[in-house]
N, C-alpha and C. Protein backbone atom coordinates (compact mmCIF):
# COMPACT_ATOMS: atom_id res chain seq x y z
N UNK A 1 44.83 -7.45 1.08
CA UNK A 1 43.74 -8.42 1.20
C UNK A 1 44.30 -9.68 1.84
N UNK A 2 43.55 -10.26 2.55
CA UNK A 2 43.80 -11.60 3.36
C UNK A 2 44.33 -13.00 2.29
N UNK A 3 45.43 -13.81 2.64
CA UNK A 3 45.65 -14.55 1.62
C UNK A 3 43.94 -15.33 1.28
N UNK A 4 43.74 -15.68 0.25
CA UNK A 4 42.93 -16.62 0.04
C UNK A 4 43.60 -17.80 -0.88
N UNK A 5 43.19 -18.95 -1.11
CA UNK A 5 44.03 -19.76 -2.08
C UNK A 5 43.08 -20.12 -3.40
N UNK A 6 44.03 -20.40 -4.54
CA UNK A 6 43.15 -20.54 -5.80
C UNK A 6 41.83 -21.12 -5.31
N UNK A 7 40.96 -20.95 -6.53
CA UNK A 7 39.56 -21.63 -5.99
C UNK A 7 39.08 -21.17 -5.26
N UNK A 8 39.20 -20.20 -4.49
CA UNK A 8 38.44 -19.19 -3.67
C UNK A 8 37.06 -18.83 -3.91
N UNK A 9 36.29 -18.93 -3.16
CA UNK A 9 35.08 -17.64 -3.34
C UNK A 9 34.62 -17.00 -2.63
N UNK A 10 34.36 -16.08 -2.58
CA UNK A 10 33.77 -14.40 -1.80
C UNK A 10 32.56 -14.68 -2.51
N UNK A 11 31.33 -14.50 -1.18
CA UNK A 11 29.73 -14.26 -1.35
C UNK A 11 29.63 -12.88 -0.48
N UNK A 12 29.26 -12.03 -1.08
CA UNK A 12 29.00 -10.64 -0.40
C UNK A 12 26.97 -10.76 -0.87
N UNK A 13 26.92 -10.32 0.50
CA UNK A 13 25.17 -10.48 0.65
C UNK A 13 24.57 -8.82 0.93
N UNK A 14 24.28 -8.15 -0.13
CA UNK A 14 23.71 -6.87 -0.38
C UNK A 14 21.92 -6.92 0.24
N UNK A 15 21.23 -5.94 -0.74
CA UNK A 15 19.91 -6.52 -0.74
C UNK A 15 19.41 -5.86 -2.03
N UNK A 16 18.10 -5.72 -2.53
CA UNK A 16 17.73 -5.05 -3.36
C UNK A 16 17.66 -3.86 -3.07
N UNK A 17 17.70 -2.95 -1.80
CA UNK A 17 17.58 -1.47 -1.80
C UNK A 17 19.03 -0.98 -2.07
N UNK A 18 20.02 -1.27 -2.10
CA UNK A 18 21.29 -1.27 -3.14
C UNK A 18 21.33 -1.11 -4.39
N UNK A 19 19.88 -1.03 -5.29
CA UNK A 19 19.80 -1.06 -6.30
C UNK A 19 18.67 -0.02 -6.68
N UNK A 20 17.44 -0.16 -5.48
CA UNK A 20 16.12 0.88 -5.47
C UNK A 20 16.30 2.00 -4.77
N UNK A 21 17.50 1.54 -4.22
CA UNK A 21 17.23 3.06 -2.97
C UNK A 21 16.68 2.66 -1.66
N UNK A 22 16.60 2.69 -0.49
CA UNK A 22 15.85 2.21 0.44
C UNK A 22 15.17 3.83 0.97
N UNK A 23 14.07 3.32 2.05
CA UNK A 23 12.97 4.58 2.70
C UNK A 23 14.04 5.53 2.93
N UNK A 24 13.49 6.66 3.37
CA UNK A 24 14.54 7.56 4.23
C UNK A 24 15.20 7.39 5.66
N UNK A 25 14.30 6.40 6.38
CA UNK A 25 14.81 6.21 8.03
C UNK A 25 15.49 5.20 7.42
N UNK A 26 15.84 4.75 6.22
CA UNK A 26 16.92 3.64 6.25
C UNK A 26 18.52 4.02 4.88
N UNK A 27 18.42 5.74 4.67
CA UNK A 27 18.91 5.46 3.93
C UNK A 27 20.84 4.77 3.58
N UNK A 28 21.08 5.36 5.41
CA UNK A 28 22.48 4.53 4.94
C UNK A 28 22.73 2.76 5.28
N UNK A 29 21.21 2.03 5.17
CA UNK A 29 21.28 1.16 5.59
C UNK A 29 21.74 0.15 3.87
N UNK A 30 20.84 0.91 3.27
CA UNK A 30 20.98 1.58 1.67
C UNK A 30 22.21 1.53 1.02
N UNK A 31 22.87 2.23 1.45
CA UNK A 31 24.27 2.78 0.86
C UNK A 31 25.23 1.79 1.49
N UNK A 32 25.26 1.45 2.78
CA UNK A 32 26.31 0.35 2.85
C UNK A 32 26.18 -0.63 2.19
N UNK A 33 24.87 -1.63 2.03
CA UNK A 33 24.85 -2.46 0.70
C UNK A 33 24.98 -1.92 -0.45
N UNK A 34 25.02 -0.70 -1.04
CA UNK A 34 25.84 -0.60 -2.29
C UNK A 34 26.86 -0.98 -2.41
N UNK A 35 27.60 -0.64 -1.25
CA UNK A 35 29.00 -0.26 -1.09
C UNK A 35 29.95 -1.62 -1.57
N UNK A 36 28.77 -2.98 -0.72
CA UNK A 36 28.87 -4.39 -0.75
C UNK A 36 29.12 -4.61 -2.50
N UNK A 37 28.19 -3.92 -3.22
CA UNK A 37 27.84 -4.46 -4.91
C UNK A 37 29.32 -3.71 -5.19
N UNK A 38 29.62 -2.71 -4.72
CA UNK A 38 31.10 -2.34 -5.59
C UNK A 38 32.11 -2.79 -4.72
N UNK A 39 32.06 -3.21 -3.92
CA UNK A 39 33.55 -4.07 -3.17
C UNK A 39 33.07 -5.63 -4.23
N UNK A 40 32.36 -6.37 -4.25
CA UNK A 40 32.38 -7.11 -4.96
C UNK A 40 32.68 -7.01 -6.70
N UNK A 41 32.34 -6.13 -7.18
CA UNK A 41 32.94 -5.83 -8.31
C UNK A 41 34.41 -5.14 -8.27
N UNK A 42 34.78 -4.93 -7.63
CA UNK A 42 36.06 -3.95 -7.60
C UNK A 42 37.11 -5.49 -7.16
N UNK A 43 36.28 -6.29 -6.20
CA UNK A 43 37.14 -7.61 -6.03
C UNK A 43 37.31 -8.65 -6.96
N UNK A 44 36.47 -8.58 -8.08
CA UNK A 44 36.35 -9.74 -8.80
C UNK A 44 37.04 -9.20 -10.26
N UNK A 45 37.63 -8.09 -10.22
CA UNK A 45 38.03 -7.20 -11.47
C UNK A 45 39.46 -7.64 -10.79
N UNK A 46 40.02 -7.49 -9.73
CA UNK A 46 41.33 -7.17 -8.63
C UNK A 46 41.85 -8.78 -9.00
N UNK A 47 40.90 -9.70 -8.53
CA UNK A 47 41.37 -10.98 -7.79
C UNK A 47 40.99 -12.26 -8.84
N UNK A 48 40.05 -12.08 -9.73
CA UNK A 48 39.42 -13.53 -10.34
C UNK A 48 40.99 -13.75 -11.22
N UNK A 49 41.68 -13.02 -11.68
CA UNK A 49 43.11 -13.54 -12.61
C UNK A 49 43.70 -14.34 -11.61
N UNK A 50 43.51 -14.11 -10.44
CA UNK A 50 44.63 -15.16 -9.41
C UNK A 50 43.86 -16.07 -8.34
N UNK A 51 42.10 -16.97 -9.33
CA UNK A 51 41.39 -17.78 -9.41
C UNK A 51 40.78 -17.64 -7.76
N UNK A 52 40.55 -16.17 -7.83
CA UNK A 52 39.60 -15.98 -6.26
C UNK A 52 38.83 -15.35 -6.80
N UNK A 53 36.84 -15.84 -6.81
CA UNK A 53 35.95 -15.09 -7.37
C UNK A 53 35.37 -14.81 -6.76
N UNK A 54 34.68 -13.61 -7.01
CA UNK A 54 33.66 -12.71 -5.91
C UNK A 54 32.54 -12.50 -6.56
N UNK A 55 31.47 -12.51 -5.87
CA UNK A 55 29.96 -12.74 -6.36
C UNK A 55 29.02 -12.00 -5.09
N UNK A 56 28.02 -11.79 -5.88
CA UNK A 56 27.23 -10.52 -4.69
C UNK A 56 25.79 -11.34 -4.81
N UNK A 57 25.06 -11.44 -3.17
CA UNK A 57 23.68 -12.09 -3.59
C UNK A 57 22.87 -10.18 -2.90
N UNK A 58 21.63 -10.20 -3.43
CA UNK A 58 20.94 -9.26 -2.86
C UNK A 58 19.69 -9.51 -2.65
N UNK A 59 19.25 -10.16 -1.95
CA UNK A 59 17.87 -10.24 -1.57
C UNK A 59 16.56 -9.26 -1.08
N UNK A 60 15.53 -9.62 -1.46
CA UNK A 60 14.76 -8.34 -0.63
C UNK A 60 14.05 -8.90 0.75
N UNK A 61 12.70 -8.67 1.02
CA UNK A 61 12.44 -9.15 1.94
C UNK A 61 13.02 -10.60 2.53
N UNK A 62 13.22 -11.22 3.61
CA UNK A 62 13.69 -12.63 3.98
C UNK A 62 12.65 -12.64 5.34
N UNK A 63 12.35 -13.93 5.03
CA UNK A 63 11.65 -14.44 6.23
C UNK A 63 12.73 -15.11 7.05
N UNK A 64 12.91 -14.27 8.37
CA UNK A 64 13.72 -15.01 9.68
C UNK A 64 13.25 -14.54 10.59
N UNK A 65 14.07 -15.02 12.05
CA UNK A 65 12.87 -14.64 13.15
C UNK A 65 13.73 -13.62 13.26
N UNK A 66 14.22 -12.45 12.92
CA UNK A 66 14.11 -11.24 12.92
C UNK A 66 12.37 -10.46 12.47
N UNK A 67 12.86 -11.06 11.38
CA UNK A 67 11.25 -10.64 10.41
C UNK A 67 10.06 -11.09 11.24
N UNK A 68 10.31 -11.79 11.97
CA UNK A 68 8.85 -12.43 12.21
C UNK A 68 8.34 -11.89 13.85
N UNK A 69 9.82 -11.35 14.37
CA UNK A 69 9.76 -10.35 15.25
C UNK A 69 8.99 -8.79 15.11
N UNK A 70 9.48 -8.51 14.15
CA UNK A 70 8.84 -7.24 12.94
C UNK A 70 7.12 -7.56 12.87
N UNK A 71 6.95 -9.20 12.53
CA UNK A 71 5.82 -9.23 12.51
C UNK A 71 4.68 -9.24 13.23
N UNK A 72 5.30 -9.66 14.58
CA UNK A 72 4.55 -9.82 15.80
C UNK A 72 4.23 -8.73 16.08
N UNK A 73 5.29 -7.52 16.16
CA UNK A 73 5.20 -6.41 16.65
C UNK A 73 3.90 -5.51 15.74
N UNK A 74 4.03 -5.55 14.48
CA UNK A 74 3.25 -4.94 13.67
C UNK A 74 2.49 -6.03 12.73
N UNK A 75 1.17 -5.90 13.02
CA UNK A 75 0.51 -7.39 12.45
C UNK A 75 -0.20 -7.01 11.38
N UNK A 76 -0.13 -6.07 10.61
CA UNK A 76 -0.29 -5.74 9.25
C UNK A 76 0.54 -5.64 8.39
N UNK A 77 2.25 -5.81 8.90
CA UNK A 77 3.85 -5.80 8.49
C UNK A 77 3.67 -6.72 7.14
N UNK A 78 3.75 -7.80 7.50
CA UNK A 78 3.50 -9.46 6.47
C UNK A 78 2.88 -8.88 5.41
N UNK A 79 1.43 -8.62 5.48
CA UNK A 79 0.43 -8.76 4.35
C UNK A 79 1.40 -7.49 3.07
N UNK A 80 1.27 -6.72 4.14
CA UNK A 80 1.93 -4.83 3.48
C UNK A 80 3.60 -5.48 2.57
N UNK A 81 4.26 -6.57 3.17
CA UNK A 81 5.43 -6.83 2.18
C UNK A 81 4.88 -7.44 1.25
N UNK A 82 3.89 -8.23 1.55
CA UNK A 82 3.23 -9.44 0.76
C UNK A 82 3.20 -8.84 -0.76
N UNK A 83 2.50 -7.53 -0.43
CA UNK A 83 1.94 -6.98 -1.61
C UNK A 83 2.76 -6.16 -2.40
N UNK A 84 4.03 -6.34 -1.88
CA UNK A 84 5.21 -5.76 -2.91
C UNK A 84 5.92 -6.70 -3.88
N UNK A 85 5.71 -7.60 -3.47
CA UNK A 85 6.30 -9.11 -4.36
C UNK A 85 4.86 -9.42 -5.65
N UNK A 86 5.31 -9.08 -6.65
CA UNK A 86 4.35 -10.43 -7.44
C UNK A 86 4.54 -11.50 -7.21
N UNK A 87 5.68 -12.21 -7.11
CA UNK A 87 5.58 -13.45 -6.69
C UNK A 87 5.06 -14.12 -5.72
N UNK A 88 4.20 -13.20 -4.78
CA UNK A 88 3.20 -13.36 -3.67
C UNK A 88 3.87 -14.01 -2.75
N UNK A 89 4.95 -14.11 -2.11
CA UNK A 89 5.74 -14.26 -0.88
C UNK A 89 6.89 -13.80 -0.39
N UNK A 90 7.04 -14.13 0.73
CA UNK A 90 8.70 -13.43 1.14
C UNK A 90 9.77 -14.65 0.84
N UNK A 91 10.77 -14.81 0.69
CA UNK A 91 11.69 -15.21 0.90
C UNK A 91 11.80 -16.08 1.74
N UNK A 92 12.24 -17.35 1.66
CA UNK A 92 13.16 -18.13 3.24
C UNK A 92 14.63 -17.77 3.06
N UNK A 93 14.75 -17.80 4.15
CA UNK A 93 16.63 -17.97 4.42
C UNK A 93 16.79 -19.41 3.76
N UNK A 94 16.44 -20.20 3.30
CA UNK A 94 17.40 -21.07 2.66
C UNK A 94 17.57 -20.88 1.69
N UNK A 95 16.38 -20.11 0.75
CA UNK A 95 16.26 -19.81 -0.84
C UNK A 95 17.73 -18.87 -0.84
N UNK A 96 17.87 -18.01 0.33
CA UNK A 96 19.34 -17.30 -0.18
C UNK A 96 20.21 -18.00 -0.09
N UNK A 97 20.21 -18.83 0.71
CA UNK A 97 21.44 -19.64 1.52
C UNK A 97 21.89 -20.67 0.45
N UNK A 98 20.86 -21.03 -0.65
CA UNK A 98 21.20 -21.71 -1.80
C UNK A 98 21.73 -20.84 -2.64
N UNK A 99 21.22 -20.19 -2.92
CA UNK A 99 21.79 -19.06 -4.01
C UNK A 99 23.61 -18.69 -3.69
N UNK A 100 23.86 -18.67 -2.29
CA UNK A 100 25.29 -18.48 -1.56
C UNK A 100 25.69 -19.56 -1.83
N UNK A 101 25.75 -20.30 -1.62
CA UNK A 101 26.17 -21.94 -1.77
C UNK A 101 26.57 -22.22 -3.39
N UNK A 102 25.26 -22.07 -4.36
CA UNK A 102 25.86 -22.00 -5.46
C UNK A 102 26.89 -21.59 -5.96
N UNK A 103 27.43 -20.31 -5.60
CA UNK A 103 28.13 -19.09 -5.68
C UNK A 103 29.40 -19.97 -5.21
N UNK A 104 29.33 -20.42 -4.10
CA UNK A 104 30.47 -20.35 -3.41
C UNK A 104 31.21 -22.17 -3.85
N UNK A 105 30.22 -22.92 -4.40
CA UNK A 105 31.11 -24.12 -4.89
C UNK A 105 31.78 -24.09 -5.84
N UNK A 106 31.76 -23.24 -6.40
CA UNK A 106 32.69 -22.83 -7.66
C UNK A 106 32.18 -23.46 -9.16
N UNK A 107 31.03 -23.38 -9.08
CA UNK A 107 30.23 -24.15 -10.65
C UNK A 107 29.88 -22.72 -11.26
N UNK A 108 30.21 -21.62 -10.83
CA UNK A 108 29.83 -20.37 -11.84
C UNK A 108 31.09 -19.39 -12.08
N UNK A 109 32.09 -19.85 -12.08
CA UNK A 109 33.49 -19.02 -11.71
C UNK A 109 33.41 -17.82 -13.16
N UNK A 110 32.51 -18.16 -14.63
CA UNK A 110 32.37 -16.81 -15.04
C UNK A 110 31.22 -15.86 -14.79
N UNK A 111 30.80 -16.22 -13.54
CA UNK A 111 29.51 -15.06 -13.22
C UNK A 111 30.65 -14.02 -12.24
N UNK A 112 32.25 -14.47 -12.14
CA UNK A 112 32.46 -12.94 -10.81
C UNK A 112 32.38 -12.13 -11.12
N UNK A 113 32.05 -11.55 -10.20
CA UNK A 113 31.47 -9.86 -10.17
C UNK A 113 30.21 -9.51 -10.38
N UNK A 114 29.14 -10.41 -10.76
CA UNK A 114 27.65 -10.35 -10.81
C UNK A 114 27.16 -10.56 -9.18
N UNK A 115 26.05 -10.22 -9.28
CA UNK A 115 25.08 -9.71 -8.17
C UNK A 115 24.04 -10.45 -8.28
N UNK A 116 23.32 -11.59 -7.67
CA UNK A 116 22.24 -11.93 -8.03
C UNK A 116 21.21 -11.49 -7.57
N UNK A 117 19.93 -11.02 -7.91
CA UNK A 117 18.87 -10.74 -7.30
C UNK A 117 17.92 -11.74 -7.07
N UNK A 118 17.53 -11.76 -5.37
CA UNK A 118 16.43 -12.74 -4.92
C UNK A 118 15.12 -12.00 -4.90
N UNK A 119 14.52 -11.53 -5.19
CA UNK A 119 13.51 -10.89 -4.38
C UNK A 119 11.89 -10.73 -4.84
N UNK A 120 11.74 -11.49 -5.98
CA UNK A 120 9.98 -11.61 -6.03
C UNK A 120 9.49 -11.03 -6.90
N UNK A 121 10.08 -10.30 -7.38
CA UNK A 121 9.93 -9.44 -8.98
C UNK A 121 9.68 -7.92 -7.89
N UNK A 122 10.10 -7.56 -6.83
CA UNK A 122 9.70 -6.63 -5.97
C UNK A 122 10.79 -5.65 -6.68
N UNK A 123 11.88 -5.98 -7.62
CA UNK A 123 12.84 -4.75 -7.64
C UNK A 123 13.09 -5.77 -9.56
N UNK A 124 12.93 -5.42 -10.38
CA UNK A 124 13.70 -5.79 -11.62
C UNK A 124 14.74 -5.04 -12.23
N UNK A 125 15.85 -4.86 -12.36
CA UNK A 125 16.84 -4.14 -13.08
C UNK A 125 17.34 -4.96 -14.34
């Protein structure tokens, strides 16, 4: 592993189909974010004794102009995620980008190896 120095933190960014499973045209899109939730646990078991912590965010839907590319293209896309969230919206990229940030200033150093879930009540474990 790459030196890192005490105080370290590793943000590994999964999603919730790491946890649900994703469709079939996506399933190893699926499995490589698992892969993310156990490199982050396997790193934070390895490395937090020598004060480098690793933490996993997993979000579900995110609104970016990827997504909004998605949306243009298919203009019933939006409403159809809409209605997978109780929380009745998608995501911004900053709501994760805080959640990373948290992670990574070092104010949670006994959450390593947890995974946080962003996603709307769309996936509860």
């Amino acid at each position: 592993m790459a030196q890192f120095p005490a105080g370290s933190s590793i943000v590994n960014v999964a999603t919730r189909a790491a946890f649900r499973g994703g469709s079939p045209e996506h399933w190893s899109y699926a499995a490589s974010k698992s892969a993310m939730v156990s490199l982050t646990n396997t790193l934070a078991r390895a490395y937090s004794g020598s004060g480098i912590y690793t933490y996993g965010v997993a979000p579900g839907f995110v609104l970016t102009d990827m997504a909004q590319s998605e949306f243009d293209h298919d203009p019933t896309l939006r409403q159809r995620l809409i209605n997978e969230f109780p929380y009745g919206e998608i995501a911004s990229a900053e709501e994760i980008a805080n959640a990373i940030f948290f992670f990574a200033s070092g104010l949670a150093t006994h959450a390593t190896g947890q995974t946080l879930d962003i996603n709307g009540a769309s996936y509860v474990r």
